[in-house]
Every structure is written in C-alpha cells, then in structure tokens.
C-alpha atoms as a PDB file:
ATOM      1  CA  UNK A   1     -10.910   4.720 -18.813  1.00  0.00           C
ATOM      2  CA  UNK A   2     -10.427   5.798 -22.106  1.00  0.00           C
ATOM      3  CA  UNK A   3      -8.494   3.893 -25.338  1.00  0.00           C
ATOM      4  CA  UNK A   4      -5.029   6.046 -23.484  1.00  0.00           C
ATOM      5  CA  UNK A   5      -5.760   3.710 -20.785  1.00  0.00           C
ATOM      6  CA  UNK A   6      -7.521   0.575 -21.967  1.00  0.00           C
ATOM      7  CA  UNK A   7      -4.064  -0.402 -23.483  1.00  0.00           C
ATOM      8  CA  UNK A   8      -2.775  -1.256 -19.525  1.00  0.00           C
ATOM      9  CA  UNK A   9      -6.068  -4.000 -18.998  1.00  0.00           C
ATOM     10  CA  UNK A  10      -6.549  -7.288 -19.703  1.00  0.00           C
ATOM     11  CA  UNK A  11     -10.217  -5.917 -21.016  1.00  0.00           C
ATOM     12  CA  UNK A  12     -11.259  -9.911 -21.209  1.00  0.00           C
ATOM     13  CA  UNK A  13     -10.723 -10.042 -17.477  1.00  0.00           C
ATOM     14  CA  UNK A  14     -13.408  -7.228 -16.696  1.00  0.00           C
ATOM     15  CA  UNK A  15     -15.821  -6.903 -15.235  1.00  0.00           C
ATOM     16  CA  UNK A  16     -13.823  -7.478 -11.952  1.00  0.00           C
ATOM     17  CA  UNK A  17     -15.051  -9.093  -8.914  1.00  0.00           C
ATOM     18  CA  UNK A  18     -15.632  -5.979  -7.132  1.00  0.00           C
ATOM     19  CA  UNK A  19     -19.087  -5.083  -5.081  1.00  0.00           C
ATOM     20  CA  UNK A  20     -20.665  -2.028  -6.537  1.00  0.00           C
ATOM     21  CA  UNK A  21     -19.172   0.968  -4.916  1.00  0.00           C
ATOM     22  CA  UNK A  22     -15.726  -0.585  -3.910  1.00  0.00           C
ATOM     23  CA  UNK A  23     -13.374   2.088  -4.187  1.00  0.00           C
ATOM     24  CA  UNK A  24     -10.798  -0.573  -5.941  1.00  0.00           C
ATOM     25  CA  UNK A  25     -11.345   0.433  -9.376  1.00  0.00           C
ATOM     26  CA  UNK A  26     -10.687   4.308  -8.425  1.00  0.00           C
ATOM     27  CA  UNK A  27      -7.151   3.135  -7.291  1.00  0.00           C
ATOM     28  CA  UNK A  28      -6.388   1.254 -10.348  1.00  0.00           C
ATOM     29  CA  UNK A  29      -7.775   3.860 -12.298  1.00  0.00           C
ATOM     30  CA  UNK A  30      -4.990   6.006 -10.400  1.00  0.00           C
ATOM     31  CA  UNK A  31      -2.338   3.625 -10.386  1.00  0.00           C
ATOM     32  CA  UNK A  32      -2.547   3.147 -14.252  1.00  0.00           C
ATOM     33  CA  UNK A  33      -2.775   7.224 -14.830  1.00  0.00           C
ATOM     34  CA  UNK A  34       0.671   7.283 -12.792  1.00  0.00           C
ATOM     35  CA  UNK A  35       2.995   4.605 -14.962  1.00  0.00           C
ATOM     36  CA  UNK A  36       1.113   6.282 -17.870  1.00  0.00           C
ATOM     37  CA  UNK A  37       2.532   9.455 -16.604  1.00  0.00           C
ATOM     38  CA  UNK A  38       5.966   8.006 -16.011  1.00  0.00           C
ATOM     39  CA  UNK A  39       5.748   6.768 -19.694  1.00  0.00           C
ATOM     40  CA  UNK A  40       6.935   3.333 -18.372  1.00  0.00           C
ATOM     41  CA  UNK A  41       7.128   0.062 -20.649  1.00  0.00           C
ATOM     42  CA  UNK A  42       4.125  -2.738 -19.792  1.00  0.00           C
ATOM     43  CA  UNK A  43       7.113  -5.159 -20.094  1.00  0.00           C
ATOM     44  CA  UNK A  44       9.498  -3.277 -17.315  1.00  0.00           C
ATOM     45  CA  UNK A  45       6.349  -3.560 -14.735  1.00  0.00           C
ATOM     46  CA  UNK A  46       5.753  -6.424 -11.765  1.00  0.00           C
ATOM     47  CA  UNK A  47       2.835  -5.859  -9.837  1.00  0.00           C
ATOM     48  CA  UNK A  48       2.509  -8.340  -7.501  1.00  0.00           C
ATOM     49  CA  UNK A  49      -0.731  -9.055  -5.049  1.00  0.00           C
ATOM     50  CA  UNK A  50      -1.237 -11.524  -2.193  1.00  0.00           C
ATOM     51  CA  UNK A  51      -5.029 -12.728  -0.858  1.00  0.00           C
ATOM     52  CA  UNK A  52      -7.776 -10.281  -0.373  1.00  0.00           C
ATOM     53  CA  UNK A  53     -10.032  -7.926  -2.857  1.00  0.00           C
ATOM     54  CA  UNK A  54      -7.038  -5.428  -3.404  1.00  0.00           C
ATOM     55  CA  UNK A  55      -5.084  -8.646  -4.643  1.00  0.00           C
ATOM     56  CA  UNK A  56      -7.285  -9.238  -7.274  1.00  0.00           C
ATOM     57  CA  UNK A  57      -5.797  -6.031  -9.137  1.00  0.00           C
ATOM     58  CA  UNK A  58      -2.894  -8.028 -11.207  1.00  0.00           C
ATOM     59  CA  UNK A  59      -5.942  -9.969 -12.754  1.00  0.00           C
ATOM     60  CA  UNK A  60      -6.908  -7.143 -14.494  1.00  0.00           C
ATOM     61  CA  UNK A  61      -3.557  -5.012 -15.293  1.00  0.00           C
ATOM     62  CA  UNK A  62      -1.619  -5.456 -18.339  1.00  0.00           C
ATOM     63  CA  UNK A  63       1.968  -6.285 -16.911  1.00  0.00           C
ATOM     64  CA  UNK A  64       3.837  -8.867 -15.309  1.00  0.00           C
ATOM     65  CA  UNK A  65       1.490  -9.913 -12.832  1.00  0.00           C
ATOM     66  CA  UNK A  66       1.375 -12.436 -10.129  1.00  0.00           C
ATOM     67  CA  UNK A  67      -1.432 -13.383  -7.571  1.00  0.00           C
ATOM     68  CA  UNK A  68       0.665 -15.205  -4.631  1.00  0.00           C
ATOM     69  CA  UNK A  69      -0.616 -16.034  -1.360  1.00  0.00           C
ATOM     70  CA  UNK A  70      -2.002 -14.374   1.552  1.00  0.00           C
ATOM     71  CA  UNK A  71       0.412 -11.906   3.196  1.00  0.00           C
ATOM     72  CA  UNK A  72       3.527 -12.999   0.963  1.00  0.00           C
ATOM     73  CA  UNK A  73       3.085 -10.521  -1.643  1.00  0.00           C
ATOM     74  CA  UNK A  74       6.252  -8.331  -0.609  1.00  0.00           C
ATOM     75  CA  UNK A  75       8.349 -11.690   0.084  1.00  0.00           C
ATOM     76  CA  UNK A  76       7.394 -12.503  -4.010  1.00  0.00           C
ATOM     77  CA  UNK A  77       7.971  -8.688  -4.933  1.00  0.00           C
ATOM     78  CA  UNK A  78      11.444  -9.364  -3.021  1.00  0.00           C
ATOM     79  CA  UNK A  79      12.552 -12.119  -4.891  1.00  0.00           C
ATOM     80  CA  UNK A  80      11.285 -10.367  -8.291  1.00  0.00           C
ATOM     81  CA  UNK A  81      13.703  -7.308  -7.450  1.00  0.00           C
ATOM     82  CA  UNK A  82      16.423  -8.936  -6.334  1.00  0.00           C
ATOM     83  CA  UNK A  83      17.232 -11.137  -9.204  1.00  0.00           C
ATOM     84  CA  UNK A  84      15.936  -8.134 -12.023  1.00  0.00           C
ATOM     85  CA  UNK A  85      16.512  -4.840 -10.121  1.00  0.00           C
ATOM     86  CA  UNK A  86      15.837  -2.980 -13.608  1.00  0.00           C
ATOM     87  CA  UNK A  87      12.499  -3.741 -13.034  1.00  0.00           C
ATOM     88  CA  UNK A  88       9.706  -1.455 -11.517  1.00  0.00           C
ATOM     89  CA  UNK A  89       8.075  -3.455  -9.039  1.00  0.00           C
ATOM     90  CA  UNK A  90       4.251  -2.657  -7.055  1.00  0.00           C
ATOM     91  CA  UNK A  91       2.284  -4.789  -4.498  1.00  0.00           C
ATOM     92  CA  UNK A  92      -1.652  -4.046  -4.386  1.00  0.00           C
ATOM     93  CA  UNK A  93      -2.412  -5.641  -1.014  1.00  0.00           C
ATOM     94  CA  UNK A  94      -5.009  -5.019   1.686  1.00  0.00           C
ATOM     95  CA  UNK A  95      -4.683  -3.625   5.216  1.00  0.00           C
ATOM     96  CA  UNK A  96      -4.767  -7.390   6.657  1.00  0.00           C
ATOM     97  CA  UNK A  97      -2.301  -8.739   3.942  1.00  0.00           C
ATOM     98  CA  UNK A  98      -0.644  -6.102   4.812  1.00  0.00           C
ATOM     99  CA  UNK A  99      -0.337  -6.012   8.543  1.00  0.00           C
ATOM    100  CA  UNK A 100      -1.407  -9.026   9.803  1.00  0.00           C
ATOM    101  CA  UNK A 101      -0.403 -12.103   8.777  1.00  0.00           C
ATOM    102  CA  UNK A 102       2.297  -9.806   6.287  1.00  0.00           C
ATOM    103  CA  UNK A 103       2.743  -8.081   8.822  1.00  0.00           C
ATOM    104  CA  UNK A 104       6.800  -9.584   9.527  1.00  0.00           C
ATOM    105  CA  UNK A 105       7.190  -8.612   5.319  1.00  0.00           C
ATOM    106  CA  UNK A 106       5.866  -5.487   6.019  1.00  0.00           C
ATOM    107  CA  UNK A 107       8.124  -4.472   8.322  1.00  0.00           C
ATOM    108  CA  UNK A 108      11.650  -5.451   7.102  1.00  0.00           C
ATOM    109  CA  UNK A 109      10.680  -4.721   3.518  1.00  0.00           C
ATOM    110  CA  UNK A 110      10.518  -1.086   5.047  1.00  0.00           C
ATOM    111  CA  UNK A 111      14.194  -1.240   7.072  1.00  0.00           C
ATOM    112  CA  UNK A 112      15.605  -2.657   4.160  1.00  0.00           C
ATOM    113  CA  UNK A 113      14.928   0.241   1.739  1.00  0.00           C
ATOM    114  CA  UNK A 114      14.115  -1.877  -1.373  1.00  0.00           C
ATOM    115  CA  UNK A 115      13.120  -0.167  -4.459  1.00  0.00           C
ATOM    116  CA  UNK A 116       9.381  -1.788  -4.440  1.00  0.00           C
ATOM    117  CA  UNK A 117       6.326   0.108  -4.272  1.00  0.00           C
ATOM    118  CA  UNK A 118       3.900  -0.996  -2.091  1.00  0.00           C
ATOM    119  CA  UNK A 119       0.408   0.533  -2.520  1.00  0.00           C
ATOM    120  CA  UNK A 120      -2.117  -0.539   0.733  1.00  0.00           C
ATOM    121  CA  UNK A 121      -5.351  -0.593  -0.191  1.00  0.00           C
ATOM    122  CA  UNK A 122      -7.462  -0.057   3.430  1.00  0.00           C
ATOM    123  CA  UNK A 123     -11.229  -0.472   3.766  1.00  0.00           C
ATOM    124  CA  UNK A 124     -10.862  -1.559   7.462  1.00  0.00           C
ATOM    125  CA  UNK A 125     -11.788  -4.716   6.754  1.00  0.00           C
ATOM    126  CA  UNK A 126     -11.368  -8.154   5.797  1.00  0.00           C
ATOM    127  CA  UNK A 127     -13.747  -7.837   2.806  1.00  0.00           C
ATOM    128  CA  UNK A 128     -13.215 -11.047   0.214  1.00  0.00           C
ATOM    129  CA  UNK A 129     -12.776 -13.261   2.968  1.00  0.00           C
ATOM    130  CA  UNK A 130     -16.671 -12.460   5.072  1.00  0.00           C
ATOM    131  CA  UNK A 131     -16.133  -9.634   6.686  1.00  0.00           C
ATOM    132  CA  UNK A 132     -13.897 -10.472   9.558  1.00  0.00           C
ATOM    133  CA  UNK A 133     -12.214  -7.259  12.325  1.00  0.00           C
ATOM    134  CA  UNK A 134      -9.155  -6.311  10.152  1.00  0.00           C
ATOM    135  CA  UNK A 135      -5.725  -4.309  12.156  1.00  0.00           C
ATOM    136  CA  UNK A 136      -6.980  -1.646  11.065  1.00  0.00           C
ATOM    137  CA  UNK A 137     -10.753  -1.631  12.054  1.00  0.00           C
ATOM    138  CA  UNK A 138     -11.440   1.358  13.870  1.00  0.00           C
ATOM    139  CA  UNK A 139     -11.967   0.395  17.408  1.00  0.00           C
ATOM    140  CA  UNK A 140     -15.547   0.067  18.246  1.00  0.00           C
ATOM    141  CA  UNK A 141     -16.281  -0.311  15.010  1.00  0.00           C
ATOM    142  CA  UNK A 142     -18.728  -3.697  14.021  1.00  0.00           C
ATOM    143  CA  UNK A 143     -17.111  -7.032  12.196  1.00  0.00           C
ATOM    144  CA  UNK A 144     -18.661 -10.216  11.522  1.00  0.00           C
ATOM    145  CA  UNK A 145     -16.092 -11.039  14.297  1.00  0.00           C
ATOM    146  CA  UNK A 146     -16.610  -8.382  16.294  1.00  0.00           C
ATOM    147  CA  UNK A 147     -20.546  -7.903  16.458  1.00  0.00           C
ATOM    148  CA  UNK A 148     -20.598  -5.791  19.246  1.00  0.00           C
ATOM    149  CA  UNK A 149     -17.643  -3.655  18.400  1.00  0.00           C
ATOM    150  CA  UNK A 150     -14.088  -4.003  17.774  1.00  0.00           C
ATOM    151  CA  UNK A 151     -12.149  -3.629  21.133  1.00  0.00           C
ATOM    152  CA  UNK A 152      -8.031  -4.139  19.427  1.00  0.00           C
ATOM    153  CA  UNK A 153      -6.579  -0.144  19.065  1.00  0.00           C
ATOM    154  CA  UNK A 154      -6.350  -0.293  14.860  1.00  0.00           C
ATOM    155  CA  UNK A 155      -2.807  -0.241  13.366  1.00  0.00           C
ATOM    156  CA  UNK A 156      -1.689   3.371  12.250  1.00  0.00           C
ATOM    157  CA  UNK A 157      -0.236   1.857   8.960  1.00  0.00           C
ATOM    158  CA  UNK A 158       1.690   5.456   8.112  1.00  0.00           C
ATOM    159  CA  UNK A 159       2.949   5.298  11.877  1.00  0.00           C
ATOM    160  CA  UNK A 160       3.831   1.998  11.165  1.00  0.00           C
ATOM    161  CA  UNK A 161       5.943   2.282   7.808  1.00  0.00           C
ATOM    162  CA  UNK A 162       7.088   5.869   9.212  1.00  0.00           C
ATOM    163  CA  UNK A 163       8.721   4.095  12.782  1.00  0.00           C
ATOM    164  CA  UNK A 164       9.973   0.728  10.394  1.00  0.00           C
ATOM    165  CA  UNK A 165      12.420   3.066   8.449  1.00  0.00           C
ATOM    166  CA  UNK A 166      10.434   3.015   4.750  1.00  0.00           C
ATOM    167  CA  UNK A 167      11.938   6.122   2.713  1.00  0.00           C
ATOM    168  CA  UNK A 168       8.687   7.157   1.187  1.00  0.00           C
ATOM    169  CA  UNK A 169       5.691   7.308   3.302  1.00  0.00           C
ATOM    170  CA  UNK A 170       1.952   8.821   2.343  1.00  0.00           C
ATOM    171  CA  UNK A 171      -1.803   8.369   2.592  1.00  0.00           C
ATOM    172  CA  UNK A 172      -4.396   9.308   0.218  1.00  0.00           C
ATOM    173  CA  UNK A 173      -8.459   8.839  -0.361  1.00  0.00           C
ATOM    174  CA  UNK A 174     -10.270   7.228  -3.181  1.00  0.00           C
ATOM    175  CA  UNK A 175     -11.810  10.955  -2.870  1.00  0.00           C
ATOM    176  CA  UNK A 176      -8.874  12.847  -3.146  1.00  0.00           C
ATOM    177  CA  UNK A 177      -8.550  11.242  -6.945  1.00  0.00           C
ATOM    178  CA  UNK A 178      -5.999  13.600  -8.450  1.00  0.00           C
ATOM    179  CA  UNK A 179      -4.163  13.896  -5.216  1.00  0.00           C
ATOM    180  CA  UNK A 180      -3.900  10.172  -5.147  1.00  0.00           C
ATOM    181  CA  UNK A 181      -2.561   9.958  -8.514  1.00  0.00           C
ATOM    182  CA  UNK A 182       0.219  12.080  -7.618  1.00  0.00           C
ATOM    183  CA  UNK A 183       0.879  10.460  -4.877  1.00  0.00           C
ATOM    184  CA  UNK A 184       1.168   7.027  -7.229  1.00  0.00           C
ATOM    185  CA  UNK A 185       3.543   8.750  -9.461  1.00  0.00           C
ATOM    186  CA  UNK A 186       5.864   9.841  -7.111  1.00  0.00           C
ATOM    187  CA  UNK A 187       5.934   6.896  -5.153  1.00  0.00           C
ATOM    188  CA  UNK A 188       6.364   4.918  -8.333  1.00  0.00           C
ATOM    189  CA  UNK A 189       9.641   7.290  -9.377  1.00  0.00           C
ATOM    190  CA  UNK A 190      11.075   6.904  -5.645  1.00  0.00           C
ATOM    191  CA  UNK A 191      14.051   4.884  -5.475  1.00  0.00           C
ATOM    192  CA  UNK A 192      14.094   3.162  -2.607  1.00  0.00           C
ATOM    193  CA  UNK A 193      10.598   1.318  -0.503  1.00  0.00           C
ATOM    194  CA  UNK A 194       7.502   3.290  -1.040  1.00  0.00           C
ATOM    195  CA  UNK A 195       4.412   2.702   1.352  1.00  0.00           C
ATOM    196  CA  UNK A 196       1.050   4.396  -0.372  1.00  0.00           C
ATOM    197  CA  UNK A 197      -1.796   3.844   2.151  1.00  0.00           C
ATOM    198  CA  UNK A 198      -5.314   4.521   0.299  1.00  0.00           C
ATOM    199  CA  UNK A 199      -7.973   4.667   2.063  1.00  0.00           C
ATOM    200  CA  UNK A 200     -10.986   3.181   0.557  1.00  0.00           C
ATOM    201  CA  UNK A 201     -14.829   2.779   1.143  1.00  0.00           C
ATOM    202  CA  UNK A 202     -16.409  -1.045   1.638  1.00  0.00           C
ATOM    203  CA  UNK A 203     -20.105  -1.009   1.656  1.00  0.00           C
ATOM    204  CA  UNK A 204     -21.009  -4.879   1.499  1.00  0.00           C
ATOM    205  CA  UNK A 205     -19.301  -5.866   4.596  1.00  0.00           C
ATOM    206  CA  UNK A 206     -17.990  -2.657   6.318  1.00  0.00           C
ATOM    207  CA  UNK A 207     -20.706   0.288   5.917  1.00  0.00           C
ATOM    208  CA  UNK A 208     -23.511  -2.261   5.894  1.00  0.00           C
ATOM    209  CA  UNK A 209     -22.351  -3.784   9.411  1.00  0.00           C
ATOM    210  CA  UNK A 210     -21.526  -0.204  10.347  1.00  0.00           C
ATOM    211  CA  UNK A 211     -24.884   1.563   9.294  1.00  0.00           C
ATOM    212  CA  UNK A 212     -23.170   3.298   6.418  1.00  0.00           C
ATOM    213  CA  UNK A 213     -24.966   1.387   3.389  1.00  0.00           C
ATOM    214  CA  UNK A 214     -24.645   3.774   0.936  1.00  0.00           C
ATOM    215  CA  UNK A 215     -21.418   4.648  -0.937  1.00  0.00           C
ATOM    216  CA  UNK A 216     -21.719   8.216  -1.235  1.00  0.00           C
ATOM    217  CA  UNK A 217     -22.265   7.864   2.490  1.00  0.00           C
ATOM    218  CA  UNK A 218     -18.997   6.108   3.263  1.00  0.00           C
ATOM    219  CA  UNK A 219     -17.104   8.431   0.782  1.00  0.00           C
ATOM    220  CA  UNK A 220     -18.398  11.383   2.882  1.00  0.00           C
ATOM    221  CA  UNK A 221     -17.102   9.394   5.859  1.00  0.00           C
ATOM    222  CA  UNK A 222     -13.840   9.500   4.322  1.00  0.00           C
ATOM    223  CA  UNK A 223     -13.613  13.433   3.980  1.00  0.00           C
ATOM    224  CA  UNK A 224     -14.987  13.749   7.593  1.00  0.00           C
ATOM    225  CA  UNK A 225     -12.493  11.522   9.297  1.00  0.00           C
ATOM    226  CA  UNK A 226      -9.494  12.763   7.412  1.00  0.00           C
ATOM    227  CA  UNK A 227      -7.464  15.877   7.419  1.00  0.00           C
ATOM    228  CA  UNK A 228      -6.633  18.091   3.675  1.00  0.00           C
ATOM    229  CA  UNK A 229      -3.082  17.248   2.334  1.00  0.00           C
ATOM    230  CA  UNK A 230      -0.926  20.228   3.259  1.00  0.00           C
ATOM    231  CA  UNK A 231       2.355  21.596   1.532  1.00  0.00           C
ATOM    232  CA  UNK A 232       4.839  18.816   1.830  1.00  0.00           C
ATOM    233  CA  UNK A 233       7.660  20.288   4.452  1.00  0.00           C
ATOM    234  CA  UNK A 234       4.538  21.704   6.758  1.00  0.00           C
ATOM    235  CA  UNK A 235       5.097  20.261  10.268  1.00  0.00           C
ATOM    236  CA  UNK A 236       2.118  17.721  11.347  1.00  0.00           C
ATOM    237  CA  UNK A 237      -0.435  19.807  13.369  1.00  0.00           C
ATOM    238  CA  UNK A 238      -1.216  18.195  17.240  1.00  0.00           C
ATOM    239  CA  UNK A 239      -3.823  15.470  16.232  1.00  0.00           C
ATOM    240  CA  UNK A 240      -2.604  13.915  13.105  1.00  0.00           C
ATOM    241  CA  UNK A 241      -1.895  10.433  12.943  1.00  0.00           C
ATOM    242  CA  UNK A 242      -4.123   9.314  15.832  1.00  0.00           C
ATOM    243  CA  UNK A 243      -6.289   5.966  14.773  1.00  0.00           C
ATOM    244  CA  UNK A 244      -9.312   6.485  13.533  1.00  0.00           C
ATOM    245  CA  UNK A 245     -12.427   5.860  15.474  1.00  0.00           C
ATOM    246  CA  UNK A 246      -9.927   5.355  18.786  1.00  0.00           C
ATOM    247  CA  UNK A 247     -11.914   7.289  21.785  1.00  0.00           C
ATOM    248  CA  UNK A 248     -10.841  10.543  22.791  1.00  0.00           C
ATOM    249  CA  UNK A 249      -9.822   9.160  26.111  1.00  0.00           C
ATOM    250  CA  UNK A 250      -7.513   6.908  24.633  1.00  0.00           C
ATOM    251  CA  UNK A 251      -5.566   9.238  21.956  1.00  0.00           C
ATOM    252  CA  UNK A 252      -5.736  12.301  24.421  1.00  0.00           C
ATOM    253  CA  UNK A 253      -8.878  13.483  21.895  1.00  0.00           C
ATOM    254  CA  UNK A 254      -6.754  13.080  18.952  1.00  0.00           C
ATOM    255  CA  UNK A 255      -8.914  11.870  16.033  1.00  0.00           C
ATOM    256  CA  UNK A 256      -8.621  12.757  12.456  1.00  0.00           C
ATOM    257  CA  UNK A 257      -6.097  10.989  10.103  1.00  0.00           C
ATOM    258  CA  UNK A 258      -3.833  13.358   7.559  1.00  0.00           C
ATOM    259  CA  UNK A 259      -3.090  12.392   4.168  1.00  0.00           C
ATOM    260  CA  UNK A 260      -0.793  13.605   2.170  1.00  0.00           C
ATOM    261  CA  UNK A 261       3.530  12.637   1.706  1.00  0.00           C
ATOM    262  CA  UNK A 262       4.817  12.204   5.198  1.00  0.00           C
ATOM    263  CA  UNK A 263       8.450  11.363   4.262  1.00  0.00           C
ATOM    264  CA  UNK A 264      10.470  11.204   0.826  1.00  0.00           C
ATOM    265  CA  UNK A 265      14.416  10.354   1.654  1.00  0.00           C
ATOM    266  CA  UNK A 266      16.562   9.608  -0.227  1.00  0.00           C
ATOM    267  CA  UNK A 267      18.961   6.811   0.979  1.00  0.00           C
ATOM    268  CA  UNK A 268      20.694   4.217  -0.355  1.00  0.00           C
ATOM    269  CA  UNK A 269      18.934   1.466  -2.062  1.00  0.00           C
ATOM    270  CA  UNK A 270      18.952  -2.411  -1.056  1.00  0.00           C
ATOM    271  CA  UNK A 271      19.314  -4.255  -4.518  1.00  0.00           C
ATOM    272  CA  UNK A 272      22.539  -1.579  -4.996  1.00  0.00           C
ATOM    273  CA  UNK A 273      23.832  -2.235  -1.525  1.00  0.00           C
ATOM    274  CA  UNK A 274      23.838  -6.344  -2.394  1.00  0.00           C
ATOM    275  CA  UNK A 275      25.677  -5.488  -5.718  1.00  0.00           C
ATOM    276  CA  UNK A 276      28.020  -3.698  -4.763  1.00  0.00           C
ATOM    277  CA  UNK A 277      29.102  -5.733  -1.916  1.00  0.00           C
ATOM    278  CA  UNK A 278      29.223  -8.697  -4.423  1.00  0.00           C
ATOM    279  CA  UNK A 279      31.418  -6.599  -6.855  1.00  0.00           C
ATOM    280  CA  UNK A 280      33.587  -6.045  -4.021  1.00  0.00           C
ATOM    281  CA  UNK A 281      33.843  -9.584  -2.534  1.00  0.00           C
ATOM    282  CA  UNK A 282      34.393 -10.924  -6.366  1.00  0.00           C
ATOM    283  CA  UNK A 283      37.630  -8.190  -6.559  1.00  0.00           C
ATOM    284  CA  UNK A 284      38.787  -9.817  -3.082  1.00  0.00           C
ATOM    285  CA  UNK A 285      37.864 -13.002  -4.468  1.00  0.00           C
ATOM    286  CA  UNK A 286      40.375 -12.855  -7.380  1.00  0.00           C
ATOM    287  CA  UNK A 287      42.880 -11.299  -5.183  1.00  0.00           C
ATOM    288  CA  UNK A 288      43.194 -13.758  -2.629  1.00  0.00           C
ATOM    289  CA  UNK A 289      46.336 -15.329  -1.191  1.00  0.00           C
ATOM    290  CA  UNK A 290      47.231 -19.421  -1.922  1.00  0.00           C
ATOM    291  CA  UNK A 291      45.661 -19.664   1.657  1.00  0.00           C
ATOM    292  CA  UNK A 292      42.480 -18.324   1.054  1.00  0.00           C
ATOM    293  CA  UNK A 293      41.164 -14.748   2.351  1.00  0.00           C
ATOM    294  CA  UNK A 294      42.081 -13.983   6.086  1.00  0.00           C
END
C-alpha cells in the first residue's frame, strides 16, 4: 500500500488469512484510500465486523475495531452510534452475515436511516465457514451444500436495501478499483445508512466448485455478468437488477447486474431524531404540572 497507507494497518497482523486471489484485500485497499481521502482521524473510526472472511477486516485496520458475532455486526455498530454519534461508524460483513442470519439487522438498520456505513462484501458464498449455498448464490450455481446446483432465487442485496428504505444505495467490483473507491468515499461522507455491495471473486470454495479456478478467470466473470456504472441520475435500463445466474425464464431474460450509486437521499438521520426528541421530552420534563405530564 504504500507508507500513506501503511499508517491505517496493524502491519503485525498481516499477512491476513485470506486465500490467494480473494478479492478482500482490494476492498480494504479501497476502503482505507476513502477515509484517507476524507482526511478522517484513526481515533473518530469504528469498523465493526461479524463472522465470515469479510469480518476478519477489523483485525487488520488501524481503528476502533471490533470482531462480534455472526450476523450481529450492525446490532454492535448500533449500539456504538447511538451512545457516540460523533463517531464514523463501518461494518465489513459478508453476503450471509449480511442477509441471512443478519438478515432482521439488515433490514431495520436500513428503515431507520442510521448514520453507519455498511460495506457488503459478496463472493456468493459462505467461504470461511466450508463453502456452504450463501442468499446470494446464483441459482444453479454449485455449494458444498448444494452439489448439484443451487435451486433458492439469490437475494438482490441492492433490491433489498433499495425496497428497506436505506438512503444510500450502490454496488461496485473488486475490478472497478477506482470506481469502488469512490463509491467508499461517498458512502463514508453520507449522513444517514449507507449500503456498499462489492462484489468480489472466491476461488477456493466458489470458482473451484464452479469450474472457475483461476482468479483472473473469476475477475473476468465479474465484468461479464455486470453492467458499466452510468452517470448517476440515468434511469436503470430494462434488465438491471435481475439476480445473477437466475434463468431467463424466471427474470423474463433479465440477467446482468448494474453497479454504480442507485440512490443518495438525504433525510433525516436516526441518532438526531432520538436527540432531539430527548431534548424535547427533558423541556416538557422540567415544565410539568405538580400532577405529572397529561
């Protein structure tokens, strides 16, 4: 990474645990680029992971960190903002952290608009864990619990975060590298809940079950099943945001996934909300009659 970014890892940590050709070190590459960018203090940073390969990140990074448990990274990341809103707070977790057993987190962290980052790293996969059909496995796509092809329709996770209510929504590739890093930064600047899904390659479980060894191979994957970011305010051409790998007789022929910023509102923020309903109990508070409030 350079001395610039060496500064932001806990260098006696490395090398990680990582398979060769895991795209997990391009997103952290990425991820530290982005708060470098921002110019943000190492002390005014959470990031917060749960269970799985992506959740291994906060070993590595040079913050407040915390490794929690499988699926509760966003309840942890909750409790972090809540009681120290100042603070910029990210999850790393996978796509089954994320929307399986997290799933429930997932989905009211999103309606509730906190100011929490939450980056998804998804390799289709459950990859520390042996292998296992993931929500988002592509469907017919081999698992070591799905041998003969996955038969569950794969989560849309941008669908997903887009129909919960989250107020910043995108999807990049450990290819698109400096279109990631954007992305990073200005999810990371968003105020309110920001859901980064990055799609990443995982050739010891994934492309070797799948016949896609190689991870040049499964990169090239990546740029084939995707669609080009376009200018943000471009409507969605007919096909985006199908599952990928779902049969054209099932998505009406729709295949390819887009990437790129799908939403960026601006709404009112949770952790302001709660304060300034207890500012405004605590004035009714010392107001109150002999008799108590009505």
């Amino acid at each position: 990474m350079g001395d610039r970014y060496r500064r932001y890892l806990r260098v006696e940590k490395l090398p990680s645990v990582w398979c060769p050709g895991c795209g997990n070190g391009v997103v952290v590459k990425a991820l530290v680029q982005a708060i470098d960018a921002l110019k943000l203090q190492r002390d005014d940073v959470v990031v917060v992971g749960g269970i799985g390969c992506s959740s291994r990140t906060p070993f590595i990074l040079d913050f407040n960190t915390m490794h929690t448990t499988h699926g509760r990274a966003l309840a942890f990341a909750t409790g972090i903002k809540m009681v120290r809103p100042e603070l910029t707070v990210i999850t790393t977790m996978g796509d089954g952290d994320t929307a399986a057993i997290g799933g429930n987190h997932f989905i009211h962290a999103c309606r509730r608009n906190l100011d929490i980052t939450a980056i998804v790293f998804n390799n289709e996969i459950y990859g520390q864990t042996g292998g296992q059909a993931a929500p988002t496995t592509p469907f017919g796509k081999r698992s070591t619990t799905s041998p003969w092809g996955a038969i569950d329709p794969p989560f849309d996770l941008v669908q997903l975060a887009l129909g919960t209510g989250a107020s910043f929504v995108a999807r990049a590739t450990v290819f698109d590298f400096r279109e990631m890093e954007r992305i990073l930064e200005r999810a990371i600047a968003h105020k309110g809940f920001a859901v980064v899904e990055v799609l990443t390659p995982c050739p010891t479980y994934y492309g070797r079950l799948n016949g896609v060894r190689d991870p040049y191979e499964m990169v090239r994957v990546l740029v084939e099943e995707t669609i080009p970011p376009r200018p943000e305010g471009t409507p969605q051409a007919d096909g985006d945001g199908c599952p990928r790998g779902v049969p054209s007789d099932l998505v009406n022929g729709l295949k390819k996934l887009p990437t790129g910023i799908f939403r960026a509102e601006e709404r009112p923020e949770y952790t302001e909300l709660y304060a300034q309903l207890c500012a405004e109990q605590s004035r009714a508070y010392a107001h109150e009659p002999e008799g108590g409030l009505p």
